[in-house]
Structures are given as C-alpha cells and as structure tokens.
PDB file of N, CA and C in Angstrom:
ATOM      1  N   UNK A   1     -99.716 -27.360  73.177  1.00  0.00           N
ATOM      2  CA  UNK A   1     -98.989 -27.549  74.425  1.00  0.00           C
ATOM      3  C   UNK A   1     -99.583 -28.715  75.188  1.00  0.00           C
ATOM      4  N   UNK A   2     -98.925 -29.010  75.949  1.00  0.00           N
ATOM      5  CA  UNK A   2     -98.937 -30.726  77.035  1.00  0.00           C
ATOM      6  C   UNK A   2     -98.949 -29.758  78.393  1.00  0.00           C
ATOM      7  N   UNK A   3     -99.771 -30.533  78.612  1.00  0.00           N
ATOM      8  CA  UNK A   3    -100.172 -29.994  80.763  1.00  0.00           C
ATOM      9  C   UNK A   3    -100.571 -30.711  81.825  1.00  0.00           C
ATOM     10  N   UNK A   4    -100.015 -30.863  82.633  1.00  0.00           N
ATOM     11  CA  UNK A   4    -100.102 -32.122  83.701  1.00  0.00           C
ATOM     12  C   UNK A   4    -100.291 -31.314  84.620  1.00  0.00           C
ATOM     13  N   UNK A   5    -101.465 -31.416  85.107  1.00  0.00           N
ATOM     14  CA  UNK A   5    -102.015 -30.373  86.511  1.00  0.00           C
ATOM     15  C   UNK A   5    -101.914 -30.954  87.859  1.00  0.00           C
ATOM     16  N   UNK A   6    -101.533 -30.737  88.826  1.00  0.00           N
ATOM     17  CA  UNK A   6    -101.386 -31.448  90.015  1.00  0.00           C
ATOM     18  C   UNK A   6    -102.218 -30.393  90.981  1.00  0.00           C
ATOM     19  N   UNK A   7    -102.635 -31.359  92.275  1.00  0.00           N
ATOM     20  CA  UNK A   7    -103.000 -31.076  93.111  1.00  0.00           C
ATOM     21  C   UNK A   7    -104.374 -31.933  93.411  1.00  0.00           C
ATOM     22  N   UNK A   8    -105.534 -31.421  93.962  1.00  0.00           N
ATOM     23  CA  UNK A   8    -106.805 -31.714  93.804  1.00  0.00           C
ATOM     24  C   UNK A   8    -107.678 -31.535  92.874  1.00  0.00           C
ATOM     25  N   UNK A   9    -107.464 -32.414  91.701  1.00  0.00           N
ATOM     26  CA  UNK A   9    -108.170 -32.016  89.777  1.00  0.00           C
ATOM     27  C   UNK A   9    -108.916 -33.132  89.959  1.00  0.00           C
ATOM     28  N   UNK A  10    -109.006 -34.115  90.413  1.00  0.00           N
ATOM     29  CA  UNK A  10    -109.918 -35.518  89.949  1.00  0.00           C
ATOM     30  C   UNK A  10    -111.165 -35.611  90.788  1.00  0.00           C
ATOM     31  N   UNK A  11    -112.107 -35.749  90.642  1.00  0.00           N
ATOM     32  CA  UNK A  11    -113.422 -36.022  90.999  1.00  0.00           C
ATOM     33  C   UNK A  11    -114.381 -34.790  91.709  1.00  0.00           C
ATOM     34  N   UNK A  12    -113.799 -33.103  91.057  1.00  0.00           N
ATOM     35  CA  UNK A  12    -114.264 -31.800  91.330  1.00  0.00           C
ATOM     36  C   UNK A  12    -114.698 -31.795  89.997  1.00  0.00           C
ATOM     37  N   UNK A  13    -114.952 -32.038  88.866  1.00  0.00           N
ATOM     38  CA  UNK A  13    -115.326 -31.572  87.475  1.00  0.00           C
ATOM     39  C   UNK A  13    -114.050 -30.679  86.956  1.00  0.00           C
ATOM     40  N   UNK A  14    -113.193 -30.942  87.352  1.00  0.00           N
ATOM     41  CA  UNK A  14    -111.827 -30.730  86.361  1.00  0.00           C
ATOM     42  C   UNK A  14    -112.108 -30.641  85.029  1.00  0.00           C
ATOM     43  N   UNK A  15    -112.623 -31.447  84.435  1.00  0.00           N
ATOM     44  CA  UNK A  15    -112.253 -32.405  83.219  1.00  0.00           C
ATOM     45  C   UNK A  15    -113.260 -31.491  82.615  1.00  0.00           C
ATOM     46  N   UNK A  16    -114.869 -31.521  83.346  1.00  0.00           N
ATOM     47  CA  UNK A  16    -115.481 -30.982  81.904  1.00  0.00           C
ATOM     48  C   UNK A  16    -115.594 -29.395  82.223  1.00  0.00           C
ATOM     49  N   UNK A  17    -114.638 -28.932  83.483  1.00  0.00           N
ATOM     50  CA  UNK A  17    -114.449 -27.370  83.000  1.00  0.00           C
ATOM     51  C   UNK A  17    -113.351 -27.061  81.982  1.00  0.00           C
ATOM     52  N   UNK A  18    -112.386 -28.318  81.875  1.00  0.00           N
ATOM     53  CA  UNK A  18    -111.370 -27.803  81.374  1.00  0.00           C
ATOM     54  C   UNK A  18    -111.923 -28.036  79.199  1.00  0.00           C
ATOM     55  N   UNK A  19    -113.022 -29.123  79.207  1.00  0.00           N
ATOM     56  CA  UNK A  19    -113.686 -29.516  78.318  1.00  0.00           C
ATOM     57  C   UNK A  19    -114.314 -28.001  77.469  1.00  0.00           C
ATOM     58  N   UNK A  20    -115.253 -27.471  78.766  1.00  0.00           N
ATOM     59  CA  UNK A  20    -116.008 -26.548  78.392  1.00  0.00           C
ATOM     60  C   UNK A  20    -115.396 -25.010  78.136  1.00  0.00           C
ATOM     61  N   UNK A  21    -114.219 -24.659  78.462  1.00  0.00           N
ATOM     62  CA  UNK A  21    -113.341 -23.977  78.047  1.00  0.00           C
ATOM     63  C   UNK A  21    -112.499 -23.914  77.023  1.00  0.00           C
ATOM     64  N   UNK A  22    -112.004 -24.804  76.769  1.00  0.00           N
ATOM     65  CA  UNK A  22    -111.317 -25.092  75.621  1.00  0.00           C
ATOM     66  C   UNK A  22    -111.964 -25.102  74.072  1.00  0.00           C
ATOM     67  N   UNK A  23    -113.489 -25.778  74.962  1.00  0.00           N
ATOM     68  CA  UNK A  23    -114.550 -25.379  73.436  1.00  0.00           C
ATOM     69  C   UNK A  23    -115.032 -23.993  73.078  1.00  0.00           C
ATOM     70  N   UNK A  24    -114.995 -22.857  73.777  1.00  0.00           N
ATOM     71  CA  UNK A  24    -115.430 -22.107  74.241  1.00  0.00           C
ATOM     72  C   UNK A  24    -114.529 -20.886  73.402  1.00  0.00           C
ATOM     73  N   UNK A  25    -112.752 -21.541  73.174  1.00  0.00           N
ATOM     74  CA  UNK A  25    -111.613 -20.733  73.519  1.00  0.00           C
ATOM     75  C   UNK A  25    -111.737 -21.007  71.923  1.00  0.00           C
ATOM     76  N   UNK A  26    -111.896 -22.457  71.428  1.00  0.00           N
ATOM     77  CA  UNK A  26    -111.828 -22.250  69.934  1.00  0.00           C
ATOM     78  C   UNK A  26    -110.735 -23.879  69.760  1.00  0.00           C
ATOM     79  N   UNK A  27    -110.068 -24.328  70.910  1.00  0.00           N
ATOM     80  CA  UNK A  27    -109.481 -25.219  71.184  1.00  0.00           C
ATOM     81  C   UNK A  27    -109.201 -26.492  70.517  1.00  0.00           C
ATOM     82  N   UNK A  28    -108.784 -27.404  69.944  1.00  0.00           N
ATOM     83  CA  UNK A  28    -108.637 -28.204  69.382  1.00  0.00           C
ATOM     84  C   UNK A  28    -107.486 -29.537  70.471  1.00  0.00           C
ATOM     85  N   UNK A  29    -107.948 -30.445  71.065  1.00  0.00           N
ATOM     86  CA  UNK A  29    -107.421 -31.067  71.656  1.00  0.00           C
ATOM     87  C   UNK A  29    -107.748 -32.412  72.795  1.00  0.00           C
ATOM     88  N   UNK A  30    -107.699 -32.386  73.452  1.00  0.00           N
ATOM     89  CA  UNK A  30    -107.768 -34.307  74.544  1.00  0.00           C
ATOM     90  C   UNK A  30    -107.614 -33.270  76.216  1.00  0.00           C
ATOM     91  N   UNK A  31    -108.352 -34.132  76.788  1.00  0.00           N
ATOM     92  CA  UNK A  31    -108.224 -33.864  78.614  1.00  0.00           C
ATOM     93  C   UNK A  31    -108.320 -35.291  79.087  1.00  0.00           C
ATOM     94  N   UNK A  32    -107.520 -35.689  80.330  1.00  0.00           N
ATOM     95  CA  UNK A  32    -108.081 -37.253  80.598  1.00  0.00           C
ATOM     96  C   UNK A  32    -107.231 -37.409  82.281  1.00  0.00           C
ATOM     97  N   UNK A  33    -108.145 -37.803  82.713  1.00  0.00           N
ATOM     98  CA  UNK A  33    -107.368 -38.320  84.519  1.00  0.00           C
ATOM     99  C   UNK A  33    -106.561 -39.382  84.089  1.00  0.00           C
ATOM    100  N   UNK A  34    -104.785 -39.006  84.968  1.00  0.00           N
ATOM    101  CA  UNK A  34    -103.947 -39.722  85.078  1.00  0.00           C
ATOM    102  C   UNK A  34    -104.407 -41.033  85.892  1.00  0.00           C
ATOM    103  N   UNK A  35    -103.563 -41.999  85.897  1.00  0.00           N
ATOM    104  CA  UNK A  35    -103.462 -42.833  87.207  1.00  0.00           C
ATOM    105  C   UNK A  35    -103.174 -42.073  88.104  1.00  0.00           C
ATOM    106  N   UNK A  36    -101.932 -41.269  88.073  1.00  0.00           N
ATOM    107  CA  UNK A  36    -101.366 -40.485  89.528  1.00  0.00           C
ATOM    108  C   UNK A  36    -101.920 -39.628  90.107  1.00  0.00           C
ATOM    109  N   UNK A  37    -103.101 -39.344  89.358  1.00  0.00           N
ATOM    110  CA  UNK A  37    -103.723 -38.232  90.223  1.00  0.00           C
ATOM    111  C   UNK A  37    -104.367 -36.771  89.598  1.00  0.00           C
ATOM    112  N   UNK A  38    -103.425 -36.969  88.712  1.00  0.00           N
ATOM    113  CA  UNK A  38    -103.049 -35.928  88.080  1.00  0.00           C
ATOM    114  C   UNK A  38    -104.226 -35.236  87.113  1.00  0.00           C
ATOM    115  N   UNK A  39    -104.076 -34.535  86.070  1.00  0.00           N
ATOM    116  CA  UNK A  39    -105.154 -34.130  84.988  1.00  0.00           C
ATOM    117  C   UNK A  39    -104.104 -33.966  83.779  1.00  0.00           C
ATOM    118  N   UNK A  40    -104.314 -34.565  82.802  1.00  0.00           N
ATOM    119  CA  UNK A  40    -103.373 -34.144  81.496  1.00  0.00           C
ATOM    120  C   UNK A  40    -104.086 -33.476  80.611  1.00  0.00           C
ATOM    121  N   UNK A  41    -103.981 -32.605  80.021  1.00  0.00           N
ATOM    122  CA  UNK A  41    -104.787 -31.782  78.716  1.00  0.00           C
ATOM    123  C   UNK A  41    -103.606 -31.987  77.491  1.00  0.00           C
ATOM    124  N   UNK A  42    -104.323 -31.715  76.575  1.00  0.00           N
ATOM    125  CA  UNK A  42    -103.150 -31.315  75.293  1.00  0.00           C
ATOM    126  C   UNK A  42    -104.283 -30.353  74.116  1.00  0.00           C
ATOM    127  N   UNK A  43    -103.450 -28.819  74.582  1.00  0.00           N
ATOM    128  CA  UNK A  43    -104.543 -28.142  73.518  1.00  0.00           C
ATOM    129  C   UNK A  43    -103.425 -27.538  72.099  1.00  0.00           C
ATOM    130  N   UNK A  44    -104.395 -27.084  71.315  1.00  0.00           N
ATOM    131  CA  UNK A  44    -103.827 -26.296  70.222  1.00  0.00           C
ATOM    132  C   UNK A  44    -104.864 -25.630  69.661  1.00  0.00           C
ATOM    133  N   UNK A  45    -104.313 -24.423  69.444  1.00  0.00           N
ATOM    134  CA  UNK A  45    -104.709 -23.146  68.578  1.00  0.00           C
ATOM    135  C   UNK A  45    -103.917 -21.951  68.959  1.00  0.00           C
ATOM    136  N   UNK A  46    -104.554 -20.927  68.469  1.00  0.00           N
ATOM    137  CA  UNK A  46    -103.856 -19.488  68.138  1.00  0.00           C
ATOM    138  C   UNK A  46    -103.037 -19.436  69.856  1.00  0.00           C
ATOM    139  N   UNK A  47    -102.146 -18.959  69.550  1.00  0.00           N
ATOM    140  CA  UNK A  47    -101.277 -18.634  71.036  1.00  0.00           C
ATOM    141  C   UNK A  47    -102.166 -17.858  72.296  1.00  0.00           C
ATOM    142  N   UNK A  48    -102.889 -16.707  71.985  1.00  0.00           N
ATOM    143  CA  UNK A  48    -103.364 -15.930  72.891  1.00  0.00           C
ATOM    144  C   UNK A  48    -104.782 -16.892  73.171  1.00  0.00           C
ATOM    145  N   UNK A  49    -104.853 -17.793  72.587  1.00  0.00           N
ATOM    146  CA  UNK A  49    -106.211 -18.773  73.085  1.00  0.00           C
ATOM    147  C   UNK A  49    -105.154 -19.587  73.606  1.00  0.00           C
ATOM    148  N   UNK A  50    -104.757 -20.408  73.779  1.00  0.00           N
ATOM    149  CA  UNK A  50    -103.504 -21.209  74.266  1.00  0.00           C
ATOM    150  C   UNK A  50    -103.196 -20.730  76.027  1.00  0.00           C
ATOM    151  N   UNK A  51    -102.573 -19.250  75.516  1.00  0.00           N
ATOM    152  CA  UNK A  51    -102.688 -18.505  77.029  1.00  0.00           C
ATOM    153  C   UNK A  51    -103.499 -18.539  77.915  1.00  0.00           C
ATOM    154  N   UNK A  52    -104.654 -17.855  77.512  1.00  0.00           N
ATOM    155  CA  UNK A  52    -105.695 -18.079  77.886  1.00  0.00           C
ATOM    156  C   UNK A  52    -106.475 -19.240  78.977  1.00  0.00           C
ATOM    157  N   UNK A  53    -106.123 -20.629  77.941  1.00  0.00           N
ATOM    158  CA  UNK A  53    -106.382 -21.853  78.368  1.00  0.00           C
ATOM    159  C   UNK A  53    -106.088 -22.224  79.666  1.00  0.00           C
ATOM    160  N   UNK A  54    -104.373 -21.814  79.399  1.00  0.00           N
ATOM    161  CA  UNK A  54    -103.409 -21.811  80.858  1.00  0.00           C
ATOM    162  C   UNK A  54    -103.582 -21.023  81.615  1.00  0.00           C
ATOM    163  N   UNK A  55    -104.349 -20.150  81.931  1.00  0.00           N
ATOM    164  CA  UNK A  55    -104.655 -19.579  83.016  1.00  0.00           C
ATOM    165  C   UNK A  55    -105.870 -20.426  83.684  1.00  0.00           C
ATOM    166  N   UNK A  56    -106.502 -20.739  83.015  1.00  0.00           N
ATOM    167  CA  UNK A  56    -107.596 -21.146  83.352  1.00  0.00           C
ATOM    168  C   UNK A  56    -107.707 -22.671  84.053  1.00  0.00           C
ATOM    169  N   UNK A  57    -106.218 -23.534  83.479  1.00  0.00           N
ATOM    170  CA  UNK A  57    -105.906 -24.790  84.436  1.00  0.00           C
ATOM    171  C   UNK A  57    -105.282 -24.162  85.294  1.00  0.00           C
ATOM    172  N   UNK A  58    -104.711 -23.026  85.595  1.00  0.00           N
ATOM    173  CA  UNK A  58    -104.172 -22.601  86.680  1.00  0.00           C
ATOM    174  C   UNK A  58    -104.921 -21.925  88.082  1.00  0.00           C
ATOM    175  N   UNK A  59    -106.158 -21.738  87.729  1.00  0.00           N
ATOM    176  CA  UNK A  59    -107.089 -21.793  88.658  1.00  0.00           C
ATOM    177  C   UNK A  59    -107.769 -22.799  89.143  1.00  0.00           C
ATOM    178  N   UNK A  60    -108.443 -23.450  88.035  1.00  0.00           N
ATOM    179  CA  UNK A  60    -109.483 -24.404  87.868  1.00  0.00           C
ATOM    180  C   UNK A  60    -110.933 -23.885  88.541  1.00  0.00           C
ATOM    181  N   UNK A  61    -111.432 -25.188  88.535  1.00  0.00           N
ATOM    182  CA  UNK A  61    -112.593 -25.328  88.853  1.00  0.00           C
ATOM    183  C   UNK A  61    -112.998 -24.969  90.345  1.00  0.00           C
ATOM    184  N   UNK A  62    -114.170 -24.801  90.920  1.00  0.00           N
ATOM    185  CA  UNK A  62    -114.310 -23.833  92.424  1.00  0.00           C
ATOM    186  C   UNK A  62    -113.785 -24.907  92.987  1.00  0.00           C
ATOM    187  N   UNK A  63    -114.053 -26.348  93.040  1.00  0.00           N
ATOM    188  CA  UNK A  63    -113.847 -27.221  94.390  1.00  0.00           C
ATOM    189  C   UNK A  63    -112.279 -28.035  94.163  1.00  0.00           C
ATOM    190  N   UNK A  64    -111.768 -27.473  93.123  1.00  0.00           N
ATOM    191  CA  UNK A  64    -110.351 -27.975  92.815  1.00  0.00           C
ATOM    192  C   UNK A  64    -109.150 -26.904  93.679  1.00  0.00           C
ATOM    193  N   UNK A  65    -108.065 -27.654  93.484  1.00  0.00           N
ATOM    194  CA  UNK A  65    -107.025 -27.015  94.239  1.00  0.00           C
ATOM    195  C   UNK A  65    -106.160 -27.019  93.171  1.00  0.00           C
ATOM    196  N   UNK A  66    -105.777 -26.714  92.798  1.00  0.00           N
ATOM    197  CA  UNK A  66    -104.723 -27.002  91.728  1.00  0.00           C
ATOM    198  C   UNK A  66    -103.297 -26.113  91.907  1.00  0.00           C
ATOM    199  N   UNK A  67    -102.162 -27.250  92.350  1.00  0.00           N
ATOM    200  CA  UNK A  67    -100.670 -26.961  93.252  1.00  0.00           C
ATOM    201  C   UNK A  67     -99.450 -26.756  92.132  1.00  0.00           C
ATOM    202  N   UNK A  68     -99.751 -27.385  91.009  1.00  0.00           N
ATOM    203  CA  UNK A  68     -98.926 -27.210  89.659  1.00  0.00           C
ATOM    204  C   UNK A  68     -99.106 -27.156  88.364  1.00  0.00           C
ATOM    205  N   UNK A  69     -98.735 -26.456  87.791  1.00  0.00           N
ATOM    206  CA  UNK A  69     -99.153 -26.898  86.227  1.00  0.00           C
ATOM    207  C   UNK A  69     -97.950 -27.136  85.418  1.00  0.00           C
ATOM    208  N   UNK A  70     -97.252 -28.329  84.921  1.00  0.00           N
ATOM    209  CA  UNK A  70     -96.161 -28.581  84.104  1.00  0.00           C
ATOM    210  C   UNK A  70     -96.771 -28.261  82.609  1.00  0.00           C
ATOM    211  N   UNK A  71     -95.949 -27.083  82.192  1.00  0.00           N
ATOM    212  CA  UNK A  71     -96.263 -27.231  80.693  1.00  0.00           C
ATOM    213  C   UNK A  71     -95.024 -27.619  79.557  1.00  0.00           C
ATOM    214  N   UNK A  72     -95.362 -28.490  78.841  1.00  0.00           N
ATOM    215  CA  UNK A  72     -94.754 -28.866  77.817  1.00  0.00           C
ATOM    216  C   UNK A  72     -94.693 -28.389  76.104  1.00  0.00           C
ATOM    217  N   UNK A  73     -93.794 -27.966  75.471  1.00  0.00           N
ATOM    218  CA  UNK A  73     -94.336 -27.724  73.746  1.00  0.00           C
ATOM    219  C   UNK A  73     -94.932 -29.087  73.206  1.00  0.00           C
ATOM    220  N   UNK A  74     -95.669 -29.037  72.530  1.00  0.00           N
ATOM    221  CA  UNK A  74     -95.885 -30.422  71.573  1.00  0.00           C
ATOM    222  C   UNK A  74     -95.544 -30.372  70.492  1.00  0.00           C
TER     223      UNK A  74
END
C-alpha cells in the first residue's frame, strides 16, 4: 500500500518512527518527506502487518499531529 500522511509529520521524527516500525512489523518498503509537507511511505507484507502499520501512521509519533492518511493499493 501507498500513504501520504498529512498534517504535522516533518521535522517530529516521523520518518524514523515510521522506519522503526515497519522493521519491527516485518515490513518491506521506502518512507521519505514530500516537498508539500507531507510524509509518503510505501509498505508490503502480510495484510494484518500492513494493518497494523496503518494504525500506527495514524497516530504517529508523540510530537506529530497527523490530520490524514490517504491510502492507496500498489
């Protein structure tokens, strides 16, 4: 799946919670700050790790805000 996180993700450690989770989950995939602001991930593996994942950009990190999560199939 493709995920474009909005809100406050860039310069809270977004990136290497979303890093350290994904390794964690079993994950296979890329994280990287947009120009716009944004946070893009692209993970793959077993679905209920997948799920998982997405909950976890849906919180984020303590000093992040995070207002959307667009998810995409890949």
């Amino acid at each position: 799946r493709h995920y474009v996180v909005h809100g406050r993700v860039q310069g809270v450690g977004f990136r290497a919670f979303v890093e350290r989770h994904a390794t964690a989950l079993g994950l296979a995939g890329w994280v990287r700050n947009a120009d716009d602001g944004t946070v893009e991930a692209h993970a793959q593996g077993a679905v209920e790790q997948v799920s998982a994942f997405e909950g976890l950009l849906r919180t984020g990190p303590r000093w992040s805000e995070v207002r959307r999560v667009d998810v995409n199939q890949a």
